[in-house]
Protein backbone atom coordinates (compact mmCIF):
# COMPACT_ATOMS: atom_id res chain seq x y z
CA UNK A 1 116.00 -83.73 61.23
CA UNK A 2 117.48 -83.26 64.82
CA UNK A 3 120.99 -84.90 65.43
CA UNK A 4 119.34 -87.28 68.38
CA UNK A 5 116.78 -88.38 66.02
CA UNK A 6 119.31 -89.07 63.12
CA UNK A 7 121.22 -91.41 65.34
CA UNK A 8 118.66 -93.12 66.85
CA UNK A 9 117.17 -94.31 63.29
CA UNK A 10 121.15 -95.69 62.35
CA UNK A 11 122.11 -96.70 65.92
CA UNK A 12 124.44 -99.51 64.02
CA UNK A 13 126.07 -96.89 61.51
CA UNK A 14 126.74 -94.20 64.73
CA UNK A 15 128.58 -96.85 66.78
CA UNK A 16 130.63 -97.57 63.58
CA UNK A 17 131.27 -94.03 63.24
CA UNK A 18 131.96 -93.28 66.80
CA UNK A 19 134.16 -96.62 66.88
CA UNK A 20 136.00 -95.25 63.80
CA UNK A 21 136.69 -91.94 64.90
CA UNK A 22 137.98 -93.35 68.20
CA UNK A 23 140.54 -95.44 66.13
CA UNK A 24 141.17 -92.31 64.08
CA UNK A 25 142.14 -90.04 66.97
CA UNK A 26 144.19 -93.05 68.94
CA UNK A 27 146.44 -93.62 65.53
CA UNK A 28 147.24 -90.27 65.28
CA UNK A 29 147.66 -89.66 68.97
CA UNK A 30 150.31 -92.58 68.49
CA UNK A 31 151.61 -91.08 65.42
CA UNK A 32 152.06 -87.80 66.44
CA UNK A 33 152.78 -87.88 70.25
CA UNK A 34 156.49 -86.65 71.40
CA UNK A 35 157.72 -88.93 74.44
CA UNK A 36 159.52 -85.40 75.47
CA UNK A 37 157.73 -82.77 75.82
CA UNK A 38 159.01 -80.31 73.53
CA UNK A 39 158.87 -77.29 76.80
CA UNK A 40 160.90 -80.08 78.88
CA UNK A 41 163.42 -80.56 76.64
CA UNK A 42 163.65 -76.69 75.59
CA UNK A 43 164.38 -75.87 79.17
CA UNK A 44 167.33 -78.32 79.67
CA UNK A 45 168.98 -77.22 76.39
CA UNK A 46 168.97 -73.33 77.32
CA UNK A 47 170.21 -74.95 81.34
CA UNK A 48 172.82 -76.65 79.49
CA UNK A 49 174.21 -73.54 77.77
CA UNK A 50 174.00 -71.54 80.31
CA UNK A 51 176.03 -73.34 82.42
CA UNK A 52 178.08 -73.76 79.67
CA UNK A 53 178.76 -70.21 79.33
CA UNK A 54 179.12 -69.72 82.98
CA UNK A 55 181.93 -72.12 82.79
CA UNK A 56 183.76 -70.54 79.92
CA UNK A 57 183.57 -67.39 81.13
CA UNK A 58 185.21 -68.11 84.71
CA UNK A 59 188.27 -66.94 84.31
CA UNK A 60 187.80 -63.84 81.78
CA UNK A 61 185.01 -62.68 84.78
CA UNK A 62 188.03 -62.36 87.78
CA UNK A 63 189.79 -59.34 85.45
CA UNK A 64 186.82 -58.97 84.16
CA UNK A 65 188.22 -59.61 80.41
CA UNK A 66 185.06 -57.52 78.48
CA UNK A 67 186.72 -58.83 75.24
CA UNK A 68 187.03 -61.97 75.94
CA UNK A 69 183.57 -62.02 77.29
CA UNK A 70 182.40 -60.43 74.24
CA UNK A 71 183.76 -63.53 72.01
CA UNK A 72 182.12 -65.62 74.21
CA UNK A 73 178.77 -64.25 73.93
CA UNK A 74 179.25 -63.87 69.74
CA UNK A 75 180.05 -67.44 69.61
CA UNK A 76 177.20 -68.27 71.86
CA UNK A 77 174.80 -65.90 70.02
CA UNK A 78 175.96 -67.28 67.01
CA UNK A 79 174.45 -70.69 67.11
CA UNK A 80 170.97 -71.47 65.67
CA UNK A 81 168.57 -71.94 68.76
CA UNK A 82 169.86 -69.00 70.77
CA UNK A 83 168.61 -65.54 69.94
CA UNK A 84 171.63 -63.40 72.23
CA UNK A 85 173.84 -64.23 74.72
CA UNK A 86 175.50 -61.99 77.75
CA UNK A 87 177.65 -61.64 80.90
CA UNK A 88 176.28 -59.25 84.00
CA UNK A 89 178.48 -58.47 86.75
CA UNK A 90 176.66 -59.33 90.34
CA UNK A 91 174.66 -56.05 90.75
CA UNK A 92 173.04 -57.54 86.63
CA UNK A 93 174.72 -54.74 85.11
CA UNK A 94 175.85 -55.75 81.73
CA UNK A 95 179.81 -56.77 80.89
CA UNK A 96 179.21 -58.14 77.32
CA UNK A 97 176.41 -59.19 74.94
CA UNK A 98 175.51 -60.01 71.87
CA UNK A 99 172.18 -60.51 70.02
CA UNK A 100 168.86 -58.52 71.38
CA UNK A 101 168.15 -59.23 74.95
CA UNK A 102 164.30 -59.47 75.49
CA UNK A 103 163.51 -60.77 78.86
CA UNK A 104 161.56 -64.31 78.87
CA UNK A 105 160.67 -66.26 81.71
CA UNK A 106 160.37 -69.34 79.45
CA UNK A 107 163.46 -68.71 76.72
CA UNK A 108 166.02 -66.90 79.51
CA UNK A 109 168.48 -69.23 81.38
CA UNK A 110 170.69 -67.82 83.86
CA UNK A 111 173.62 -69.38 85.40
CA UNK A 112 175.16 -67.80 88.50
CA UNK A 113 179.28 -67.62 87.90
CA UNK A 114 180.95 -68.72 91.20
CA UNK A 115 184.57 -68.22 92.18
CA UNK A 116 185.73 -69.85 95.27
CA UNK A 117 181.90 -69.94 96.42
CA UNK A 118 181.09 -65.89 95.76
CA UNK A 119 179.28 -65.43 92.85
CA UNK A 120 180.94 -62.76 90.72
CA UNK A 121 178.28 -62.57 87.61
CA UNK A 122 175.77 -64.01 85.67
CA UNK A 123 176.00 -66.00 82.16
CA UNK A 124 172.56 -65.65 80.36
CA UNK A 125 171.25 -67.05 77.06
CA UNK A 126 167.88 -66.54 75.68
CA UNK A 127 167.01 -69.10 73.16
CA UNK A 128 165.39 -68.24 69.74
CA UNK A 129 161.27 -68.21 69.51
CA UNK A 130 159.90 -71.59 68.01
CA UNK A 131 163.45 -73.47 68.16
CA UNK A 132 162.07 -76.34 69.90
CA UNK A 133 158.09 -76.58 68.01
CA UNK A 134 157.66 -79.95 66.60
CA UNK A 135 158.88 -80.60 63.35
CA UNK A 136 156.71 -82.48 60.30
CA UNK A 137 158.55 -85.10 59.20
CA UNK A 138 157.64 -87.35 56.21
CA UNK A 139 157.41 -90.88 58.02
CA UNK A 140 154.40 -89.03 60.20
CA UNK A 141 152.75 -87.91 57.03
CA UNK A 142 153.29 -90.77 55.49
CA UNK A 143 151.68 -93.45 58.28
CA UNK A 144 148.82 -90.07 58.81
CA UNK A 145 147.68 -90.81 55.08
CA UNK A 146 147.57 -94.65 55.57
CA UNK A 147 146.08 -94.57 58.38
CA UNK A 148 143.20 -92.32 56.67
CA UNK A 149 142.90 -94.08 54.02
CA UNK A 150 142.35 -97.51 55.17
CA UNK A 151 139.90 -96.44 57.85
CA UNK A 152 136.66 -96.91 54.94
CA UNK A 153 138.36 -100.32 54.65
CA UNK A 154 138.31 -101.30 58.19
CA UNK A 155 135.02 -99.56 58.77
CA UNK A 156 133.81 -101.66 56.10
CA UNK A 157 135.11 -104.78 57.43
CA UNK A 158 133.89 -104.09 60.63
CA UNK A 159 130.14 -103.48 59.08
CA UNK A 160 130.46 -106.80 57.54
CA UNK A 161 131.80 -109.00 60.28
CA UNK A 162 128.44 -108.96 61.98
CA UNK A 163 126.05 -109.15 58.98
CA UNK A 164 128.34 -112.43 57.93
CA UNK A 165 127.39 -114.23 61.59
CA UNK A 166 124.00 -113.80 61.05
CA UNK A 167 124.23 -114.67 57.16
CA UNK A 168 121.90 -117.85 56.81
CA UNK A 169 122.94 -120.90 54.67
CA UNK A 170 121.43 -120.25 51.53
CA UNK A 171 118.59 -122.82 49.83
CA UNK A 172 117.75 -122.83 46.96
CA UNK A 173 113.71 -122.99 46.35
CA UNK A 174 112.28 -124.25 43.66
CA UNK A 175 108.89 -124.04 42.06
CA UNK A 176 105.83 -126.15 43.15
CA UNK A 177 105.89 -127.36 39.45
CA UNK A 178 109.22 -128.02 39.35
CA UNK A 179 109.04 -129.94 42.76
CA UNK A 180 106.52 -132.17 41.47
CA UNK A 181 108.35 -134.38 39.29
CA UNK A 182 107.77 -138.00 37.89
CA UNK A 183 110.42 -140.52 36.87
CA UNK A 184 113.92 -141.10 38.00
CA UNK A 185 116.80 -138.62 39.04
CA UNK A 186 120.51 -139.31 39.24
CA UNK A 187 122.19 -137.37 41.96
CA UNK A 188 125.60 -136.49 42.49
CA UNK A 189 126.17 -135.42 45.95
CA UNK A 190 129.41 -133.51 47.26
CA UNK A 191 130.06 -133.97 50.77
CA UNK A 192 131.97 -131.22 52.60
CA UNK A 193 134.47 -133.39 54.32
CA UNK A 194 136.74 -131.41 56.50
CA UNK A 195 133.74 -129.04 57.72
CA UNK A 196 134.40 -129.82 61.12
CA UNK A 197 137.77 -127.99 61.20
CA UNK A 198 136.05 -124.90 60.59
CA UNK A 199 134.42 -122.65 63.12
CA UNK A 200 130.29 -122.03 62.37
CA UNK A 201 130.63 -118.53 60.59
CA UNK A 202 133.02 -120.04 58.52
CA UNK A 203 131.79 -123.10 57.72
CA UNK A 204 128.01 -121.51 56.46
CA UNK A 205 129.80 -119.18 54.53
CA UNK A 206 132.56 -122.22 52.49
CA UNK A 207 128.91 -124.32 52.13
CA UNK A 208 126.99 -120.85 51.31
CA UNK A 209 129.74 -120.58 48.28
CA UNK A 210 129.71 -124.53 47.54
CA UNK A 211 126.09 -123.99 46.45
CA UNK A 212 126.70 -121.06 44.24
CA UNK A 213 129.40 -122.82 42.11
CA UNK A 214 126.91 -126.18 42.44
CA UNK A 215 124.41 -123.81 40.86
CA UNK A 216 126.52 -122.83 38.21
CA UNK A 217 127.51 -125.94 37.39
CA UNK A 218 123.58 -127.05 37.33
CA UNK A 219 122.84 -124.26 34.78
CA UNK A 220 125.71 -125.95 32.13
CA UNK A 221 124.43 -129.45 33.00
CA UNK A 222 120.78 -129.02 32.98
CA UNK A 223 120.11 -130.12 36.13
CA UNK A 224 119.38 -128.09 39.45
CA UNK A 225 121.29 -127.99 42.89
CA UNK A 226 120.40 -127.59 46.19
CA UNK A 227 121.66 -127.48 49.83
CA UNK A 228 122.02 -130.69 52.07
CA UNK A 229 121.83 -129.57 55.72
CA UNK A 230 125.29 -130.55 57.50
CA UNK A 231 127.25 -132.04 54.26
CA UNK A 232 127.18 -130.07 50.97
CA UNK A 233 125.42 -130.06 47.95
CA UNK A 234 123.65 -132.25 46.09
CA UNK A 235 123.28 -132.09 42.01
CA UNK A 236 119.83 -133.46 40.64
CA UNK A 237 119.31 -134.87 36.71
CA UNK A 238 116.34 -135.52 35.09
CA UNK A 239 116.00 -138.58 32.87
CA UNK A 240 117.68 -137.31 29.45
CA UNK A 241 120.14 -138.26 26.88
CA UNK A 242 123.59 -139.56 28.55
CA UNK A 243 122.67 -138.47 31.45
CA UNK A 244 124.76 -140.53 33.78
CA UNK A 245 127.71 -139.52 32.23
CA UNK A 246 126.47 -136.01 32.48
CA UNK A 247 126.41 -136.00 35.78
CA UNK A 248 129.98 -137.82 35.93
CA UNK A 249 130.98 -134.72 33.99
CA UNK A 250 129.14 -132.17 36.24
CA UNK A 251 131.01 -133.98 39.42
CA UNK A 252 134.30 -133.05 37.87
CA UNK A 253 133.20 -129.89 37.01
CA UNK A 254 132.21 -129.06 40.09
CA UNK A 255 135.36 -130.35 42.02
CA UNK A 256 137.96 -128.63 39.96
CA UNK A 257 135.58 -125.20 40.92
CA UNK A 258 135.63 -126.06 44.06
CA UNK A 259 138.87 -126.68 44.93
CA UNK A 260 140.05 -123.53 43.11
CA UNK A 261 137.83 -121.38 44.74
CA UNK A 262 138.57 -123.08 48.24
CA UNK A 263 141.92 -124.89 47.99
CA UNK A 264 142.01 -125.82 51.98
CA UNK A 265 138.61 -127.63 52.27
CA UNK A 266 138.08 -131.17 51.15
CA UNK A 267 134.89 -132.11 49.24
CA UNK A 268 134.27 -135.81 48.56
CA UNK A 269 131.83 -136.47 45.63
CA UNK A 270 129.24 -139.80 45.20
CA UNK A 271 127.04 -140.92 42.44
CA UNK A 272 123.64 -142.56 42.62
CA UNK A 273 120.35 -143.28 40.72
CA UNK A 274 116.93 -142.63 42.48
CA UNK A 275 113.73 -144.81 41.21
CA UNK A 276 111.72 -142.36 42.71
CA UNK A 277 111.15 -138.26 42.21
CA UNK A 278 111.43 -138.17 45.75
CA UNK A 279 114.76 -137.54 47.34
CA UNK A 280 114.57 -139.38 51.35
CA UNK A 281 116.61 -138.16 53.98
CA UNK A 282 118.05 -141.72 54.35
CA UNK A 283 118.62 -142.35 50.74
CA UNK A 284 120.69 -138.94 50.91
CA UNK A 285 122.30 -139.58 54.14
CA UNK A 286 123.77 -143.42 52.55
CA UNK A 287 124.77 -141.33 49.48
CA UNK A 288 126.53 -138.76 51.86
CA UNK A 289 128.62 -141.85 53.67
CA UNK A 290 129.46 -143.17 50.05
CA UNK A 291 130.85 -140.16 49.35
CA UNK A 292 133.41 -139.72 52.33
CA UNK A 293 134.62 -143.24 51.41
CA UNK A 294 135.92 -141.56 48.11
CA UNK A 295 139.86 -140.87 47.61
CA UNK A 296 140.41 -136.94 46.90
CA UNK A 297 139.68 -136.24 43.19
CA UNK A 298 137.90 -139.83 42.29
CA UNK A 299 133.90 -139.75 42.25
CA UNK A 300 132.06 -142.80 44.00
CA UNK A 301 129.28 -144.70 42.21
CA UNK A 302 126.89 -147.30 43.49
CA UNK A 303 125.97 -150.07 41.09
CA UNK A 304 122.82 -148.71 39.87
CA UNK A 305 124.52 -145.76 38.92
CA UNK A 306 127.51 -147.37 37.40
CA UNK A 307 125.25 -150.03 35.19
CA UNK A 308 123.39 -146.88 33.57
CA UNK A 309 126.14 -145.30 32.23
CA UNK A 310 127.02 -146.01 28.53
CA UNK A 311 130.19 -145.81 26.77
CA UNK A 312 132.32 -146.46 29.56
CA UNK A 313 135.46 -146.29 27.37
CA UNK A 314 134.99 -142.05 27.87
CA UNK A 315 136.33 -142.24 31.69
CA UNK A 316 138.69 -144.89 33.72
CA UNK A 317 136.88 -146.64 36.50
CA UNK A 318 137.63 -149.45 38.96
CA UNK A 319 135.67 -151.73 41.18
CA UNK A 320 135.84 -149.90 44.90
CA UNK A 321 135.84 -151.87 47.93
CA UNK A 322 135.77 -151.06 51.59
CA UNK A 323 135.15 -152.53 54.91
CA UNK A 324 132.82 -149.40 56.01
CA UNK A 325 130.80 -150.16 52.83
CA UNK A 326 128.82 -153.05 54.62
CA UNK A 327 126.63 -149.59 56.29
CA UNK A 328 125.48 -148.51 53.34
CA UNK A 329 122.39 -149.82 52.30
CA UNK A 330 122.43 -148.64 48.72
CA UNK A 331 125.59 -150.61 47.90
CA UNK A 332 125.88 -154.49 47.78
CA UNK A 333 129.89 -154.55 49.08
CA UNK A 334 131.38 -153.18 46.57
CA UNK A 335 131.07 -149.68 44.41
CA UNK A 336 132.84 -148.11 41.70
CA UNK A 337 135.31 -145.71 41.47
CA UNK A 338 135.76 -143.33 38.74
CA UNK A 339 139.23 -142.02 38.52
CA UNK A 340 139.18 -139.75 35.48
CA UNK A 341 137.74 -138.87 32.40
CA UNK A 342 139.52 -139.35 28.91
CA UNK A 343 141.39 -136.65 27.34
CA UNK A 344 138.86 -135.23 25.18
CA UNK A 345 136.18 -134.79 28.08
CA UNK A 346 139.24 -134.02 30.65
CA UNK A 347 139.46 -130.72 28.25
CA UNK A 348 136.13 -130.05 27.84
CA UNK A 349 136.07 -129.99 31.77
CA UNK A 350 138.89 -127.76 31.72
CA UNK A 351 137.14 -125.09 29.24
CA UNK A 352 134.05 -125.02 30.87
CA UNK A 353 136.06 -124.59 34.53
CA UNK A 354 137.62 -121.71 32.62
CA UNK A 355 134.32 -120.39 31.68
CA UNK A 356 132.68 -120.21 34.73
CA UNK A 357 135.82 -118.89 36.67
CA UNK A 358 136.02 -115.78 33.67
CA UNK A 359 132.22 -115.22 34.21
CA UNK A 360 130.97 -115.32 30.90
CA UNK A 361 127.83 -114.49 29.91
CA UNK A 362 124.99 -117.33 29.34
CA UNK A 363 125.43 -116.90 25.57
CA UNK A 364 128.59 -117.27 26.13
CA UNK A 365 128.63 -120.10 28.00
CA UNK A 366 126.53 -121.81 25.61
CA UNK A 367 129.38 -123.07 23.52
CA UNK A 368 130.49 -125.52 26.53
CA UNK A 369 127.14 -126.63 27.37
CA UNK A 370 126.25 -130.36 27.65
CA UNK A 371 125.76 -131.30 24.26
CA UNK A 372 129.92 -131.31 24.15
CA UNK A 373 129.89 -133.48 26.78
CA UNK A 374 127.67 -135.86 24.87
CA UNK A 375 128.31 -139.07 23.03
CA UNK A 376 129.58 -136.98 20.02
C-alpha cells in the first residue's frame, strides 16, 4: 500500500504520530542542546593558553633561555587537552617544544610574544583531538529514557482526550417487553447536585459513571436503572416482597459507591412510589427537587413512600420539613427523612459496597443479594 494512501485512511493516527515525534525531537533537542558551542568554547581555551604561555615565556625569550623554554612547553604539553606545546623565534624557527606538532587551523593557537612593542617569538599550543566533544552524562540518559517512555502514555492520552468530548451520556435501553409494565414502581432517584461546577466533558463523563454503579446496584436489588437527562439516575422496583425497604437499601448502596468512586461530587438521593407503570417527566422532575432538599448522606421520602415501608424499626427516620417543600406537588408539607439503617443492614450495605468495588463475579455476588436485605 503506498505511504500517501496509508495516511490518508488514518489521517487521526498520522497527526498523532507526527504530533508525537515533534514532541520527541523538541525534548531531546532540550535535553541534549549545549548553550556553548563546544567549537566556541574550544577556541577560547587553546586562546587562553596561548597567551598564557606567551606570558610565561617573556622573559626566558630576551636571552633566549632554550631550557627554560623547554620546561615551559613540558609543563604545557603535559596537561590533558593539549597535544604539544612550543616557542619559535620571529622568523617561526623553533626554540623549544614538546609533544608532536601537527599543524591545525582549528586546534593551533598562536600568541605573538611582545617586548617593549617588537615581537620577539611565538608561543603555540595545539590542543588534543576530541578534548572538547560532548560528554554523555547520566542525568541526559536518564531524562532521554523518560522522556521515551512516557511518550505511548501521552500519545495515548492525547488519542483519548478527543474521543471523551464526543463520548455521549450513556442510556440504558430496555426491551419493548420490559417497557411495558403493569402495576406500581417505587423509584429512588439520585440527583447529581453539584453538576454545575463541572465543565460539560466532565460532567457527561461523572453522570456516564453514576449510571454504571446505578446499574450495578440494580443487578443486586432486582430492579433496573436508567439515565435522567440533566440530574442523575433514577432506580426503578417492581412490586415484590419488602420492596420499599429494598430500595431504601439500594439508595445507600448506591451513595456509599458513589461517593467512593467520586469523592468531590455531591449526589442527593429521594424516595417515591408511582401508581402508575409510567414514569412522567413531572412526576420525575418533583422527585428530582425532593431530592436536593436532602442533607448529604440522609435519603428523602414522600409519604406514600414512607407509609409502604414495613418494619420501620430496621432504619432511623424523622419527619422532614422545609419551606421549599410547598413546590412539590407530590408532598403534602412535610416528608421523611431517613438517616440510617440499623447495624445489621448498615453491614450488609457495607459487604455488598465491598463486593461491587472488588468486582466479583455474579455468582459471587449472589451471597449479598436482596434476600439479606430482607425481613430475615
Amino acid at each position: 500500500m503506498p505511504l500517501t494512501q496509508l495516511i490518508r485512511r488514518h489521517k487521526r493516527a498520522a497527526a498523532l504520530s507526527l504530533a508525537v515525534a515533534m514532541l520527541v525531537t523538541a525534548g531531546l533537542g532540550f535535553i541534549w542542546h549545549d548553550p556553548v558551542a563546544d567549537e566556541t568554547r574550544a577556541q577560547s581555551y587553546g586562546a587562553n593558553l596561548a597567551s598564557t604561555l606567551a606570558a610565561q615565556g617573556m622573559e626566558a625569550m630576551l636571552q633566549p633561555d632554550a631550557l627554560h623554554l623547554s620546561v615551559l612547553v613540558n609543563r604545557m604539553a603535559a596537561m590533558p587537552a593539549v597535544s604539544a606545546a612550543r616557542f619559535l623565534d620571529a622568523n617561526d624557527s623553533p626554540i623549544a617544544q614538546s609533544g608532536p606538532v601537527t599543524r591545525n587551523d582549528g586546534l593551533t593557537h598562536t600568541h605573538a610574544v611582545r617586548i617593549g612593542g617588537v615581537i620577539t617569538g611565538y608561543a603555540q599550543v595545539t590542543l588534543r583531538p576530541g578534548s572538547f566533544e560532548p560528554r554523555i552524562s547520566g542525568v541526559q540518559l536518564l531524562a532521554t529514557a523518560l522522556l521515551v517512555l512516557s511518550m505511548p502514555l501521552l500519545a495515548m492520552m492525547i488519542g483519548e482526550w478527543p474521543e471523551r468530548r464526543r463520548r455521549p451520556l450513556p442510556v440504558v435501553e430496555f426491551p419493548e417487553e420490559e417497557k411495558a409494565r403493569e402495576g406500581p414502581q417505587w423509584m429512588a432517584l439520585v440527583n447529581l447536585y453539584n453538576q454545575l461546577a463541572y465543565p460539560s466533558d466532565q460532567r457527561r463523563a461523572i453522570l456516564a459513571s453514576t449510571l454504571e454503579q446505578a446499574n450495578q446496584v440494580a443487578h443486586l436489588y432486582q430492579g433496573r436503572a436508567q439515565a435522567v437527562t440533566g440530574t442523575g439516575v433514577v432506580l426503578l422496583f417492581d412490586e415484590l416482597e419488602d420492596v420499599a425497604f429494598k430500595a431504601v437499601c439500594a439508595s445507600f448502596l448506591l451513595l456509599k459507591l458513589l461517593q467512593h468512586e467520586e469523592p468531590a461530587a455531591e449526589y442527593r438521593v429521594a424516595l417515591h412510589r408511582l401508581d402508575t407503570p409510567q414514569l412522567s417527566p413531572e412526576v420525575t422532575a418533583d422527585v428530582a427537587l425532593l431530592a436536593a432538599l436532602a442533607r448529604e448522606g440522609t435519603v428523602l421520602a414522600t409519604p406514600v413512600f414512607a407509609a409502604s415501608l414495613a418494619k420501620t424499626e430496621r432504619l432511623e427516620s424523622d419527619l422532614f420539613t422545609h419551606p421549599m417543600l410547598s413546590d412539590v406537588d407530590i408532598v403534602d408539607d412535610q416528608a421523611t427523612v431517613i438517616t440510617e439503617l440499623s447495624e445489621k443492614h448498615s453491614a450488609l450495605i457495607d459487604q455488598q459496597a465491598v463486593a461491587v468495588k472488588g468486582g466479583l463475579s455474579n455468582d459471587e455476588r449472589r451471597d449479598y443479594s436482596t434476600s439479606r436485605a430482607s425481613t430475615r
